[in-house]
N, C-alpha and C. Protein backbone atom coordinates (compact mmCIF):
# COMPACT_ATOMS: atom_id res chain seq x y z
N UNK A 1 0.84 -1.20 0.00
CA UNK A 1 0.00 0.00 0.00
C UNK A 1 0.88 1.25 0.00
N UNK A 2 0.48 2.30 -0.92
CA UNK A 2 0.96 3.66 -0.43
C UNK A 2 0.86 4.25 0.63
N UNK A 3 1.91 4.70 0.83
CA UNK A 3 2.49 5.36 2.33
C UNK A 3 1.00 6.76 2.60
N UNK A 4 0.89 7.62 1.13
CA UNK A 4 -0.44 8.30 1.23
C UNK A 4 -1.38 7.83 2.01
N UNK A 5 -1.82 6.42 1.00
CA UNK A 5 -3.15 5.73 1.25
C UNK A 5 -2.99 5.25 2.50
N UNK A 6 -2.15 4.64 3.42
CA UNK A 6 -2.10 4.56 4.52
C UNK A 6 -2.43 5.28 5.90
N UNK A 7 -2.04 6.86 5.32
CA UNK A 7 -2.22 7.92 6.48
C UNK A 7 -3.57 8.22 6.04
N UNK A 8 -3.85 8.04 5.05
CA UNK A 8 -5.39 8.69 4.59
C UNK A 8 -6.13 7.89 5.46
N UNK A 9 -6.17 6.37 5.16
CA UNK A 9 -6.94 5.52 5.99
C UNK A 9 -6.34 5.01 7.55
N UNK A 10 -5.40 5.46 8.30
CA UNK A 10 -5.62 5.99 9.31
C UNK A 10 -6.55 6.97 10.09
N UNK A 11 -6.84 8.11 9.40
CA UNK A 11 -7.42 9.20 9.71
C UNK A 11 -8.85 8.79 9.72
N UNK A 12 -9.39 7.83 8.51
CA UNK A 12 -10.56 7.68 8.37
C UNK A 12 -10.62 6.74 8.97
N UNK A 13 -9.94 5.57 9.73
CA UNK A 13 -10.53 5.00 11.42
C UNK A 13 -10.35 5.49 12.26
N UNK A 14 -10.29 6.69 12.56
CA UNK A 14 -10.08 6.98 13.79
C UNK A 14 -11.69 8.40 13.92
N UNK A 15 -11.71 8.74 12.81
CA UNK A 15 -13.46 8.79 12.58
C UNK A 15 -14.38 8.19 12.63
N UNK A 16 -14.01 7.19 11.97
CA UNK A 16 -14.97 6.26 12.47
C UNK A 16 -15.21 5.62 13.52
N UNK A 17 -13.59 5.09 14.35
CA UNK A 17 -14.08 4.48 15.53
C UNK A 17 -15.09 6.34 16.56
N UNK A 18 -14.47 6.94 16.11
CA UNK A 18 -14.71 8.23 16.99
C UNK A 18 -16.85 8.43 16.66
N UNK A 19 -17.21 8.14 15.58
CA UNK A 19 -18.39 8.10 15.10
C UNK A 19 -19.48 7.04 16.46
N UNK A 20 -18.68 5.76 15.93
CA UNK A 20 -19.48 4.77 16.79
C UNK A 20 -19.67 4.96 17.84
N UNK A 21 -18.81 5.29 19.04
CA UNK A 21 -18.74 5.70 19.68
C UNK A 21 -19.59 6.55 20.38
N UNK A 22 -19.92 8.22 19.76
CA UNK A 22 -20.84 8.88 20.28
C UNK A 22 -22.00 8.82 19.30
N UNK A 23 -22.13 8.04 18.63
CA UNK A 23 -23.36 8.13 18.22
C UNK A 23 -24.88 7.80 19.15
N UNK A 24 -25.56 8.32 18.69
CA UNK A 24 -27.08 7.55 19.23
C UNK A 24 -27.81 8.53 18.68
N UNK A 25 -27.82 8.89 17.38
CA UNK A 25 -29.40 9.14 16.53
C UNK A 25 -29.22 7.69 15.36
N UNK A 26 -28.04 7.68 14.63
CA UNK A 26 -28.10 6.49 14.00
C UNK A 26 -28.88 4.99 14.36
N UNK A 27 -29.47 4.38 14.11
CA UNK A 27 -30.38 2.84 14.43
C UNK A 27 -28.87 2.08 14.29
N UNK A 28 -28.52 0.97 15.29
CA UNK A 28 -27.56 0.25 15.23
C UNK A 28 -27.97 -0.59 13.51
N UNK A 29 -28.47 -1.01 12.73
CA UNK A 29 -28.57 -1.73 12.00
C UNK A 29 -28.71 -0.80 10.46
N UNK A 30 -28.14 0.46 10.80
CA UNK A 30 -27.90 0.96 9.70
C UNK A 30 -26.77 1.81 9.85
N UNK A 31 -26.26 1.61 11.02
CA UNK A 31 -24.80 2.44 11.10
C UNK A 31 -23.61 1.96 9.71
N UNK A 32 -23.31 0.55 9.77
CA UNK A 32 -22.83 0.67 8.46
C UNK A 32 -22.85 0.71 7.13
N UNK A 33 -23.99 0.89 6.72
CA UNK A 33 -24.63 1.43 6.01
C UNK A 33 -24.08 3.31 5.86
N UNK A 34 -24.57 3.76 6.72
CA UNK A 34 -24.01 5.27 6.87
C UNK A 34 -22.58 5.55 6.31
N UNK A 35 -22.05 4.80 7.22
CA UNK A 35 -20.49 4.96 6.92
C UNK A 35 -19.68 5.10 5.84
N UNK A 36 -20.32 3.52 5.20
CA UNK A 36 -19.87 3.00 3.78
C UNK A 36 -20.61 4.13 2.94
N UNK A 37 -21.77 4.74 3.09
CA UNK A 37 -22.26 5.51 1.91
C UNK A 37 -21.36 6.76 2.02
N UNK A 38 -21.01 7.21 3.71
CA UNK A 38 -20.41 8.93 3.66
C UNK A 38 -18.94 8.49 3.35
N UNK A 39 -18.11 7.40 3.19
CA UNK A 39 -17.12 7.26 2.58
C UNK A 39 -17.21 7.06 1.53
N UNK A 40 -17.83 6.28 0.74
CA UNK A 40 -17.50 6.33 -0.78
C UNK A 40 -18.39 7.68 -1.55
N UNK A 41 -19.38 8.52 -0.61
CA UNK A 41 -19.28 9.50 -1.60
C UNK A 41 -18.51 10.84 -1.08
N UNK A 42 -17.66 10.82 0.16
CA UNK A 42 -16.66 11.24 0.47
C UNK A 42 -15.57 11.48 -0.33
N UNK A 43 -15.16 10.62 -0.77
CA UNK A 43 -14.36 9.70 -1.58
C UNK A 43 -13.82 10.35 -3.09
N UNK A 44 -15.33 10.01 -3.45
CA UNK A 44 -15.84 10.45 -4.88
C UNK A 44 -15.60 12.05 -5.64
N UNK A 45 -16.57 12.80 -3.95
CA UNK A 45 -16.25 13.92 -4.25
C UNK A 45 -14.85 14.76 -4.07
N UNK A 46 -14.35 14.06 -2.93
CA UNK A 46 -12.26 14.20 -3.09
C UNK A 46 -11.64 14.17 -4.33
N UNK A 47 -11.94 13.08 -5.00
CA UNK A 47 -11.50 12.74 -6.49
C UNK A 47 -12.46 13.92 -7.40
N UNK A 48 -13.27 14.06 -7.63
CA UNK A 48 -14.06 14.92 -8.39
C UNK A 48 -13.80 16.45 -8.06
N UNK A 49 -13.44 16.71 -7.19
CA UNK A 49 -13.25 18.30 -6.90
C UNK A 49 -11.45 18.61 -7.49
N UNK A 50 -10.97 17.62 -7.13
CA UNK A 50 -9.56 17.09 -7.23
C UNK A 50 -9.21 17.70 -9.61
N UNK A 51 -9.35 16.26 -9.70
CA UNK A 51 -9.60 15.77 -11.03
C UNK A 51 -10.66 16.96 -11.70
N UNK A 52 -11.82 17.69 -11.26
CA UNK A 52 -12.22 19.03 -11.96
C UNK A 52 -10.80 20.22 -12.13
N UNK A 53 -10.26 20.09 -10.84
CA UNK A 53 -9.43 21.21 -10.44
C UNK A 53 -8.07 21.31 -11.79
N UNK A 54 -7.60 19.80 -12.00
CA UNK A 54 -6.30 19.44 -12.83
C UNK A 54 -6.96 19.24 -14.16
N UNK A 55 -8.00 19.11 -14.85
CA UNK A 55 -8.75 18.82 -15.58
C UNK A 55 -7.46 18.74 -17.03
N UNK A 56 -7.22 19.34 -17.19
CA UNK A 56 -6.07 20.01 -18.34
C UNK A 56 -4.95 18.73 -18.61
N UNK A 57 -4.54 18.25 -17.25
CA UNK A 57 -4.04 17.21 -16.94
C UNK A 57 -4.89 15.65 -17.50
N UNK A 58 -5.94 15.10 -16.58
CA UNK A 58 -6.29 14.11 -16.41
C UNK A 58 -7.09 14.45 -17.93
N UNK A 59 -7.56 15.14 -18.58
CA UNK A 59 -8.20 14.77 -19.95
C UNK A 59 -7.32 13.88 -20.88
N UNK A 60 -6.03 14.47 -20.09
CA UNK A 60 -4.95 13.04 -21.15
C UNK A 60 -4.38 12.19 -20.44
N UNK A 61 -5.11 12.01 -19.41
CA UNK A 61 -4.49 11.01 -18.93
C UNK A 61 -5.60 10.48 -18.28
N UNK A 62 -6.94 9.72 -18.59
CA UNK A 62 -8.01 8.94 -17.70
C UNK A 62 -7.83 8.14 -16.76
N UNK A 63 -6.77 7.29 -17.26
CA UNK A 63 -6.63 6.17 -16.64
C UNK A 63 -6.16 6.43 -15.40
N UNK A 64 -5.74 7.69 -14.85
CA UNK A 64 -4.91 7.99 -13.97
C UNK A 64 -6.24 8.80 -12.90
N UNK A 65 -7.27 8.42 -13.13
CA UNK A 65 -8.38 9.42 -12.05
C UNK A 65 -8.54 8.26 -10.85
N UNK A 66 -8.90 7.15 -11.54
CA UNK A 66 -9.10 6.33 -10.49
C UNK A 66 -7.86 5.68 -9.19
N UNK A 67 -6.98 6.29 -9.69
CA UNK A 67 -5.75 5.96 -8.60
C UNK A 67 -5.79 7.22 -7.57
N UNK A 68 -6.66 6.61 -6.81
CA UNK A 68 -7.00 7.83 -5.55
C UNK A 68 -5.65 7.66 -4.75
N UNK A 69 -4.79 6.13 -4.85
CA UNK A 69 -3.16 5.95 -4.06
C UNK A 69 -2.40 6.60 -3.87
N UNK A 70 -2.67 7.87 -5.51
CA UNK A 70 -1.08 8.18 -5.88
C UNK A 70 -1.34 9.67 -5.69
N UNK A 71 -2.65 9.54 -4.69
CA UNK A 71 -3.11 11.33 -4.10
C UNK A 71 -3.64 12.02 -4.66
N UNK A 72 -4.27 13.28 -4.82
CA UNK A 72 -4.99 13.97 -5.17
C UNK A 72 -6.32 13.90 -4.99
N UNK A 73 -6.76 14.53 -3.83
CA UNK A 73 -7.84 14.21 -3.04
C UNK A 73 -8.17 15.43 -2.10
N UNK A 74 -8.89 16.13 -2.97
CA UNK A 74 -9.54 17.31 -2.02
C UNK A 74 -10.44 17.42 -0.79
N UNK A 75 -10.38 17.80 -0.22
CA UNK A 75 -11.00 17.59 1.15
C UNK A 75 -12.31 18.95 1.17
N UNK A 76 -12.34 19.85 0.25
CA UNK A 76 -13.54 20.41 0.16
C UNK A 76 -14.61 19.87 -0.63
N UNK A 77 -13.96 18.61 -2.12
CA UNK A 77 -15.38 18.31 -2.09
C UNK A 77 -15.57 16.63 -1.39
N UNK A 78 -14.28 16.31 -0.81
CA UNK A 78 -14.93 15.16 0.19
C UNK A 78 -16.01 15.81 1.25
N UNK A 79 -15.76 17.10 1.70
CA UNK A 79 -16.72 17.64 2.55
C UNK A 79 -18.14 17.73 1.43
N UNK A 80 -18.50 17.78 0.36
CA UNK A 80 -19.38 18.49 -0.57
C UNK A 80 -20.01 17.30 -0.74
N UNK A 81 -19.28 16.13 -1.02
CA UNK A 81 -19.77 14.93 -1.46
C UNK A 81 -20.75 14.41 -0.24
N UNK A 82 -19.95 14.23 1.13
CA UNK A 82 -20.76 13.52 2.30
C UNK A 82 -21.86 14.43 2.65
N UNK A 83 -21.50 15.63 2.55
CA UNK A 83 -22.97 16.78 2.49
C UNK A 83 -24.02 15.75 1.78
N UNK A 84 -23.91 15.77 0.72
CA UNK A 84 -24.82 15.49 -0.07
C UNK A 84 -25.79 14.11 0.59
N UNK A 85 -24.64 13.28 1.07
CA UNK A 85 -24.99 11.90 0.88
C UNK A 85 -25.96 12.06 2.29
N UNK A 86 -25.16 13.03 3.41
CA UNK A 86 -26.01 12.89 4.71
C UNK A 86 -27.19 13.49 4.67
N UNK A 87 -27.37 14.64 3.49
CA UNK A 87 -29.10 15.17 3.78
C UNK A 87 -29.92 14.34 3.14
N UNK A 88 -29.36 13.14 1.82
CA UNK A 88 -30.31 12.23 1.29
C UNK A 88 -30.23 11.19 2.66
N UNK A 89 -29.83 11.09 3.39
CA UNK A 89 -29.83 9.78 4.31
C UNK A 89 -31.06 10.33 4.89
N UNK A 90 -30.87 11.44 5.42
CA UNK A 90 -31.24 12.82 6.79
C UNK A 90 -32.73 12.65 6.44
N UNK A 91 -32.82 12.92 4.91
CA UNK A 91 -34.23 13.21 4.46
C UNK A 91 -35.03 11.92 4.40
N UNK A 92 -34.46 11.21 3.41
CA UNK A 92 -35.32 9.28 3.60
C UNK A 92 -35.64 8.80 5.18
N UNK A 93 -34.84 8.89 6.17
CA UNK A 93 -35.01 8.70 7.12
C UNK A 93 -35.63 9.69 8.52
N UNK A 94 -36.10 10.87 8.10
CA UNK A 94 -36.54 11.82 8.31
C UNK A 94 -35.22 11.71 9.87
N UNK A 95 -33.94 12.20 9.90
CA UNK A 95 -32.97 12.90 11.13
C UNK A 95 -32.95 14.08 10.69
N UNK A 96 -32.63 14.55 11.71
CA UNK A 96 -32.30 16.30 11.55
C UNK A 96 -30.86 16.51 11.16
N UNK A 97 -30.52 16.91 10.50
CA UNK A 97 -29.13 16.96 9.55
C UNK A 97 -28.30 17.44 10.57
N UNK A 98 -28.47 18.44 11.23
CA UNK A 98 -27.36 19.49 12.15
C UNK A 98 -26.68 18.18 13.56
N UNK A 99 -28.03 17.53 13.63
CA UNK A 99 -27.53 16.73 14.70
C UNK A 99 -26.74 15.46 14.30
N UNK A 100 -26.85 15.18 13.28
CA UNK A 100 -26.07 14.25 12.16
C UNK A 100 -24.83 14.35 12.39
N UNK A 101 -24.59 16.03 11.81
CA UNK A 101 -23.11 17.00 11.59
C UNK A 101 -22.88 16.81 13.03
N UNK A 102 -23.37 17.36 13.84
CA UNK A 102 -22.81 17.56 15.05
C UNK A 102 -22.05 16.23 15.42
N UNK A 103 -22.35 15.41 15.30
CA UNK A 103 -21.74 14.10 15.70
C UNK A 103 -20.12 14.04 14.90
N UNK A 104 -20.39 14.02 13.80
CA UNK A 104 -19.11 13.81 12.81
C UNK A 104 -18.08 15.16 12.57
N UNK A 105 -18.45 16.62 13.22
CA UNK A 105 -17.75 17.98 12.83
C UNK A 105 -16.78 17.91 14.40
N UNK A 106 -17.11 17.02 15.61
CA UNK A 106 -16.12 17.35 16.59
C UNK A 106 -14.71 16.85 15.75
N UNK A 107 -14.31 15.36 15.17
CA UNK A 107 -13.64 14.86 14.77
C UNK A 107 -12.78 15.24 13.59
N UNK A 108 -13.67 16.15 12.67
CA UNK A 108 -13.07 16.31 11.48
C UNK A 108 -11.41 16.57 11.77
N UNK A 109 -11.33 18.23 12.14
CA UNK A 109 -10.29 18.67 11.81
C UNK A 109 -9.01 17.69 12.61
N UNK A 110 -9.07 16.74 13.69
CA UNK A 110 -7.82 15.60 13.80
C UNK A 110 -7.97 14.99 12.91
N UNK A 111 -8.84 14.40 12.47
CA UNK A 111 -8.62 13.51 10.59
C UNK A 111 -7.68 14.06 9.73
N UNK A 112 -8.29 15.68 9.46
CA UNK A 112 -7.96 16.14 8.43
C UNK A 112 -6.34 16.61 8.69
N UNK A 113 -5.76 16.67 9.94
CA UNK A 113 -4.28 17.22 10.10
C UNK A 113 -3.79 15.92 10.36
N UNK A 114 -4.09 14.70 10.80
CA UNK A 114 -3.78 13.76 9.97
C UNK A 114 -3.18 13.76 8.50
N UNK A 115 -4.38 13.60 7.86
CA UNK A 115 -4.86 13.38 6.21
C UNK A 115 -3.12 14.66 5.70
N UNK A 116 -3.39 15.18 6.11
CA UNK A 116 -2.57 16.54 5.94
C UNK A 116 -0.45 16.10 5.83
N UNK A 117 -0.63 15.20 6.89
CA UNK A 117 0.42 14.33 7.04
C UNK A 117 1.06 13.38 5.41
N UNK A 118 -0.38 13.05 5.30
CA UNK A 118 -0.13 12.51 3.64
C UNK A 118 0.30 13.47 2.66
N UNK A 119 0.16 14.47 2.27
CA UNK A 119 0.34 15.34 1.61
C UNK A 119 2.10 15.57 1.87
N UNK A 120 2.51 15.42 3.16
CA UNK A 120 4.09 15.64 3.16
C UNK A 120 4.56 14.56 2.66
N UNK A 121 4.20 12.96 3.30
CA UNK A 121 4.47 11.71 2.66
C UNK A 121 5.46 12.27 1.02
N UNK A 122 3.82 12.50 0.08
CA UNK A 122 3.62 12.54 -1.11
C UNK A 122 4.53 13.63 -1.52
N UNK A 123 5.24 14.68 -0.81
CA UNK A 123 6.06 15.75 -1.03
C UNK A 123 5.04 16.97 -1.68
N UNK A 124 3.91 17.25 -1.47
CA UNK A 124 2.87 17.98 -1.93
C UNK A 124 3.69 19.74 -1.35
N UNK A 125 2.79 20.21 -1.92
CA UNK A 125 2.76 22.07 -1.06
C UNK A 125 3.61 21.81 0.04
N UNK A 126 4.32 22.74 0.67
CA UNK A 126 4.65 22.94 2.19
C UNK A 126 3.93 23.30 3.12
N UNK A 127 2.86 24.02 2.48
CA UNK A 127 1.92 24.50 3.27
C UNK A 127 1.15 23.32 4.30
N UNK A 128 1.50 22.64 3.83
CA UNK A 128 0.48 21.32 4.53
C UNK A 128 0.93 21.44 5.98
N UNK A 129 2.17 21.69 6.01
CA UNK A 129 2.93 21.83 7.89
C UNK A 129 1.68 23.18 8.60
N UNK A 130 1.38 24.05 8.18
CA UNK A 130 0.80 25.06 8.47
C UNK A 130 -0.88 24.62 8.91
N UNK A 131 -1.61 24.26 7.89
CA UNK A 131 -2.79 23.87 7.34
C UNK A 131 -2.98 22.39 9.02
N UNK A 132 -1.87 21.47 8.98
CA UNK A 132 -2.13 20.45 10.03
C UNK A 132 -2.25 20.91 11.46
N UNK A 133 -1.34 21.88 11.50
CA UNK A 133 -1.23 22.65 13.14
C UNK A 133 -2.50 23.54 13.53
N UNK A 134 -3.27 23.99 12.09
CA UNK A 134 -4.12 24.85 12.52
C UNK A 134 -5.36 23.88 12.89
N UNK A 135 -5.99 22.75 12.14
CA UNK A 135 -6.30 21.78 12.15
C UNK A 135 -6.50 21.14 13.70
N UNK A 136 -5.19 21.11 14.44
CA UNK A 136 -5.51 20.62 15.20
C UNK A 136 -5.67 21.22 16.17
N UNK A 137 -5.55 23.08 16.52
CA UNK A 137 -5.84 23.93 17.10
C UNK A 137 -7.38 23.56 17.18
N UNK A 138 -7.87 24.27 16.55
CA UNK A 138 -9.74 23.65 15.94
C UNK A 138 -10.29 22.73 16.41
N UNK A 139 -9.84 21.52 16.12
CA UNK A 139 -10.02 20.15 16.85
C UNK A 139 -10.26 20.40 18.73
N UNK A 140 -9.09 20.68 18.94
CA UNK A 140 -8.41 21.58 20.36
C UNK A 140 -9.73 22.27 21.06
N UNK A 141 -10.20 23.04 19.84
CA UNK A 141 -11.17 24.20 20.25
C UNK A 141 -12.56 23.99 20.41
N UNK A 142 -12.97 23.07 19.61
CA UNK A 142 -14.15 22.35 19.02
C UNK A 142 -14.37 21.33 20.54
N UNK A 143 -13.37 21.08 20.74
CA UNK A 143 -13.25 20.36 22.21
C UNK A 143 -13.76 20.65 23.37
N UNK A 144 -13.23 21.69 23.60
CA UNK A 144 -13.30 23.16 24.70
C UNK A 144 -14.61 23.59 25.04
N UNK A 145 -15.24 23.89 23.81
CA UNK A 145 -16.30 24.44 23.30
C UNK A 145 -17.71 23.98 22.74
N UNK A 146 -17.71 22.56 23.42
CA UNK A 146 -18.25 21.38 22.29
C UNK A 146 -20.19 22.11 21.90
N UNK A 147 -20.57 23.16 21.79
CA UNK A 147 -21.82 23.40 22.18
C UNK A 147 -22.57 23.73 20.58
N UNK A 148 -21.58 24.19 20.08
CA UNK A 148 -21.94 24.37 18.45
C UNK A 148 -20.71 23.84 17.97
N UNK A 149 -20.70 22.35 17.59
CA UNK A 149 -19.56 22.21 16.81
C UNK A 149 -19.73 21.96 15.27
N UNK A 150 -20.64 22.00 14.69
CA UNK A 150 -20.72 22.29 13.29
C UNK A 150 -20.37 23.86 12.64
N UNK A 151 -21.25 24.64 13.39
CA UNK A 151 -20.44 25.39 13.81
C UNK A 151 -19.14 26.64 13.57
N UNK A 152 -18.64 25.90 14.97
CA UNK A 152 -17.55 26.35 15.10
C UNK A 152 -16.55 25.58 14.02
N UNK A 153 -16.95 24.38 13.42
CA UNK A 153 -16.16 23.62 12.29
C UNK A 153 -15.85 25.14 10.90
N UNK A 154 -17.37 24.82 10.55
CA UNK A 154 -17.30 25.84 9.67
C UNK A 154 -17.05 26.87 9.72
N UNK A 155 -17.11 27.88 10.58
CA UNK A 155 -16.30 29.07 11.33
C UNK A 155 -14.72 29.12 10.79
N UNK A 156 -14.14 28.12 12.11
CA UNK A 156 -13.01 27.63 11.81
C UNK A 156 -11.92 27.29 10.88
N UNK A 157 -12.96 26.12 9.61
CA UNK A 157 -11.82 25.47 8.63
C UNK A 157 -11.82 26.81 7.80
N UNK A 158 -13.36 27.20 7.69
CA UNK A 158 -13.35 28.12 6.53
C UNK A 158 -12.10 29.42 6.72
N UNK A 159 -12.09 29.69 8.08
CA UNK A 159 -10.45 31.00 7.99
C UNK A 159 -9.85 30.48 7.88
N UNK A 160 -9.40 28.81 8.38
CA UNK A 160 -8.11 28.51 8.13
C UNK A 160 -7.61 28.40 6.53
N UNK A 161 -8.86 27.87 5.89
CA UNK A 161 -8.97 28.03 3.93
C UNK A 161 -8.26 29.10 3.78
N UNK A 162 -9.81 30.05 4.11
CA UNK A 162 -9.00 32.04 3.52
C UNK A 162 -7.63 32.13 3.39
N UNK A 163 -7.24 32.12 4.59
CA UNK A 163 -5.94 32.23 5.11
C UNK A 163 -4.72 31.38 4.14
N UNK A 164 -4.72 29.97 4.40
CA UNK A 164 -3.41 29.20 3.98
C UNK A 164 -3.84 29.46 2.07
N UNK A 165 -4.89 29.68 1.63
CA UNK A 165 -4.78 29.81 0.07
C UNK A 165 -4.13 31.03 -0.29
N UNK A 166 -3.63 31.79 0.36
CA UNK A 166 -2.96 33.00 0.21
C UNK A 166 -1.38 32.59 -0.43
N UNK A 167 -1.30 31.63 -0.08
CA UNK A 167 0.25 30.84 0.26
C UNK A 167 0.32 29.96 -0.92
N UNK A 168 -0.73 29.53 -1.07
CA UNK A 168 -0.69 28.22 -2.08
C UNK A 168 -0.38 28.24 -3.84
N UNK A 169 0.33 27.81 -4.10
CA UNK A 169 0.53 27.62 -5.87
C UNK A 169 -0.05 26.31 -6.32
N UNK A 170 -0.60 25.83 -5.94
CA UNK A 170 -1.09 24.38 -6.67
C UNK A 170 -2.83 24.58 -6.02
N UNK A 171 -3.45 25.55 -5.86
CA UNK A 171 -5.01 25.62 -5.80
C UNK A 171 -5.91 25.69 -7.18
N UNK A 172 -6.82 25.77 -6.92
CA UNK A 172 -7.83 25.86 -8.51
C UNK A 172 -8.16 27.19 -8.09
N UNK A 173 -7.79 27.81 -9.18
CA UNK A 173 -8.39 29.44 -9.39
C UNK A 173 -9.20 29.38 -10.83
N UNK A 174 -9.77 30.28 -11.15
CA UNK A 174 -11.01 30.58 -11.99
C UNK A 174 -10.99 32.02 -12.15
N UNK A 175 -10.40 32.78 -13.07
CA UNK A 175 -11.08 34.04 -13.27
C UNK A 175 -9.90 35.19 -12.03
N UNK A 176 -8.91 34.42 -11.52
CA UNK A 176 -8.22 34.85 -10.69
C UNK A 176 -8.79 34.61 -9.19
N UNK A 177 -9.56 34.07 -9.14
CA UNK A 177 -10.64 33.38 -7.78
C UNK A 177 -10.20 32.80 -7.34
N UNK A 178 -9.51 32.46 -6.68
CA UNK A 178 -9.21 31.42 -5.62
C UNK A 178 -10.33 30.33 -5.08
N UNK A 179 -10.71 29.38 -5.35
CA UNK A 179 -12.26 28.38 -5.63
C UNK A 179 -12.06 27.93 -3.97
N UNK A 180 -10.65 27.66 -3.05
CA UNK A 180 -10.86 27.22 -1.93
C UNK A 180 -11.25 28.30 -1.41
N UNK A 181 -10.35 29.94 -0.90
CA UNK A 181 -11.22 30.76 -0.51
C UNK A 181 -12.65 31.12 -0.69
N UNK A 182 -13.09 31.33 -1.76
CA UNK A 182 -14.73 31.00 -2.28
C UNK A 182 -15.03 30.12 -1.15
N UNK A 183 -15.16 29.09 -1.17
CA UNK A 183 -15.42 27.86 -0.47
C UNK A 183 -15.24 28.57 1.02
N UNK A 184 -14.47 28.97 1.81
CA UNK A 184 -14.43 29.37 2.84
C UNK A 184 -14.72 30.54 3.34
N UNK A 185 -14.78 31.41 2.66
CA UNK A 185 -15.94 32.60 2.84
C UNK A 185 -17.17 32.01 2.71
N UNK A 186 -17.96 30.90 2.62
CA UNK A 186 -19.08 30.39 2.10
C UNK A 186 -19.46 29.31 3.44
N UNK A 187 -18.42 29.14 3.75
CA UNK A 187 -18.54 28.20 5.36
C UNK A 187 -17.97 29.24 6.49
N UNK A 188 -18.11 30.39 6.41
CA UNK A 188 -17.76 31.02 7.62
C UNK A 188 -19.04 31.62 7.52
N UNK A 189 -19.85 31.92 6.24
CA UNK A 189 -20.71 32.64 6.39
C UNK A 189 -22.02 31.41 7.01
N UNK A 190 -22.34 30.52 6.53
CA UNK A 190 -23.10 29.39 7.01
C UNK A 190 -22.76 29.30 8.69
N UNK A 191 -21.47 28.90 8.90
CA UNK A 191 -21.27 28.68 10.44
C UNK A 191 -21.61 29.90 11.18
N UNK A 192 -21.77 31.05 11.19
CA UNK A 192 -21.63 32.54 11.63
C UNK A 192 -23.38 32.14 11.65
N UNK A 193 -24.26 32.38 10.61
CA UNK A 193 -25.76 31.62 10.73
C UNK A 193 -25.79 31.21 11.87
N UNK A 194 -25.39 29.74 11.57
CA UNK A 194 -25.97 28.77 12.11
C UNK A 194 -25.97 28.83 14.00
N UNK A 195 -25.02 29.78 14.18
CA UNK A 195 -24.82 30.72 16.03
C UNK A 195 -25.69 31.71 15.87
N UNK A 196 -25.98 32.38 14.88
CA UNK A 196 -27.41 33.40 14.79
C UNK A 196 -28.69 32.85 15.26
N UNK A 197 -28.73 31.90 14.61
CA UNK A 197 -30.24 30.87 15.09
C UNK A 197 -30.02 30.35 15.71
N UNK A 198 -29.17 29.45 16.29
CA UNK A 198 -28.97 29.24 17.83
C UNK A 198 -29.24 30.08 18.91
N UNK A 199 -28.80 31.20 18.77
CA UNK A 199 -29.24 32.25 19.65
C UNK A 199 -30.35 32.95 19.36
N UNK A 200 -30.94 32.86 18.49
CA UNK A 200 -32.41 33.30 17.91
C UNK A 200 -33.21 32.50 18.52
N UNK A 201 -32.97 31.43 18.63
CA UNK A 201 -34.28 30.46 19.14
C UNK A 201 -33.92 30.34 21.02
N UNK A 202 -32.91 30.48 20.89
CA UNK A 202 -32.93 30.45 22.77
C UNK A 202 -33.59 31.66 23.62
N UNK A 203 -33.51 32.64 22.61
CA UNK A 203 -34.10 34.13 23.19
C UNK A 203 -35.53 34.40 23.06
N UNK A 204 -36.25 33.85 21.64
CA UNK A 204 -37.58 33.37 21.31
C UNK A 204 -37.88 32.39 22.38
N UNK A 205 -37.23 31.31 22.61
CA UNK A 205 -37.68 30.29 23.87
C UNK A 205 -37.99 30.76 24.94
N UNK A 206 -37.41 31.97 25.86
CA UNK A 206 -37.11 32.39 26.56
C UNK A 206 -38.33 33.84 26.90
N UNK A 207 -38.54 34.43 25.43
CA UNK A 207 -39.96 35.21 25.49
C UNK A 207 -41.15 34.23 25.54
């Protein structure tokens, strides 16, 4: 196995054992079920946000998309992909999505400064040393703070985005756009919400 694929799937048991664990909205007899669906379209959308981004590249080279081994694996649309997969779960099974997230957003950012680890493996950006420490600040914080951790996730990754794409030469830009900043101005503004109505409804409760 690749040394990548190794740290990658480290990170993603230690979510998962971290999942089982505190769960209890999931039904024991569809937990893996869950899993297997928010990883492979996790997965999917890593490779697809990835492979959109290099496009120029992989049009001549196909054969080379499906080797998720040899890296290239975005972690905004692995976030985009399991979105997807958890509000079709959320919705068929009528759960409330936030409490879904809440379960799986304490864990992220130790995965992801993990995951981040692979990227040095692979000799990727340098930035990755930066991007893991902040990562696990967050994690750190999300800890501390456990009361909105979706949240404070999105709050969080999204400055740490803003921020480290400043630095970066190997991002997808568009039009001179920076597509991860986009992306993280877009989850700071959601997480910033989502403490608006939190506190909207405790003060309404309260009249």
């Amino acid at each position: 196995m690749h040394l990548y694929g190794l740290v990658i799937g480290i990170a993603i048991l230690i979510g998962i054992n971290y999942f089982q664990k505190h769960n209890s909205i999931v039904p024991s007899r569809q937990v893996n079920i869950f899993i297997f669906g928010l990883l492979i379209s996790a997965i999917i959308g890593a490779r697809a946000y990835h492979v959109i981004d290099q496009w120029s590249f992989y049009s001549q080279n196909l054969w080379l998309i499906p080797q998720t081994w040899l890296g290239g694996l975005g972690i905004f649309g692995a976030i985009l992909g399991a979105l997807i997969f958890i509000f079709i779960f959320c919705f068929i099974n009528k759960f409330k999505i936030l409490k879904i997230l809440d379960l799986i957003t304490p864990i992220l950012p130790l995965c992801q400064a993990i995951g981040r680890l692979g990227n040095f493996v692979n000799r990727e950006n340098p930035i990755w040393w930066l991007e893991a420490i902040l990562d696990l600040f967050l994690f750190f914080i999300i800890l501390k703070y456990p009361k909105n951790p979706t949240a404070l996730y999105l709050i969080g990754y999204g400055l740490i985005r803003f921020v480290t794409e400043f630095f970066r030469t190997d991002t997808w830009i568009i039009n001179n756009l920076k597509i991860g900043q986009l992306i993280g101005a877009v989850f700071i503004i959601i997480g910033v919400s989502l403490i608006y109505r939190g506190r909207l409804k405790i003060t309404q409760n309260h009249h």
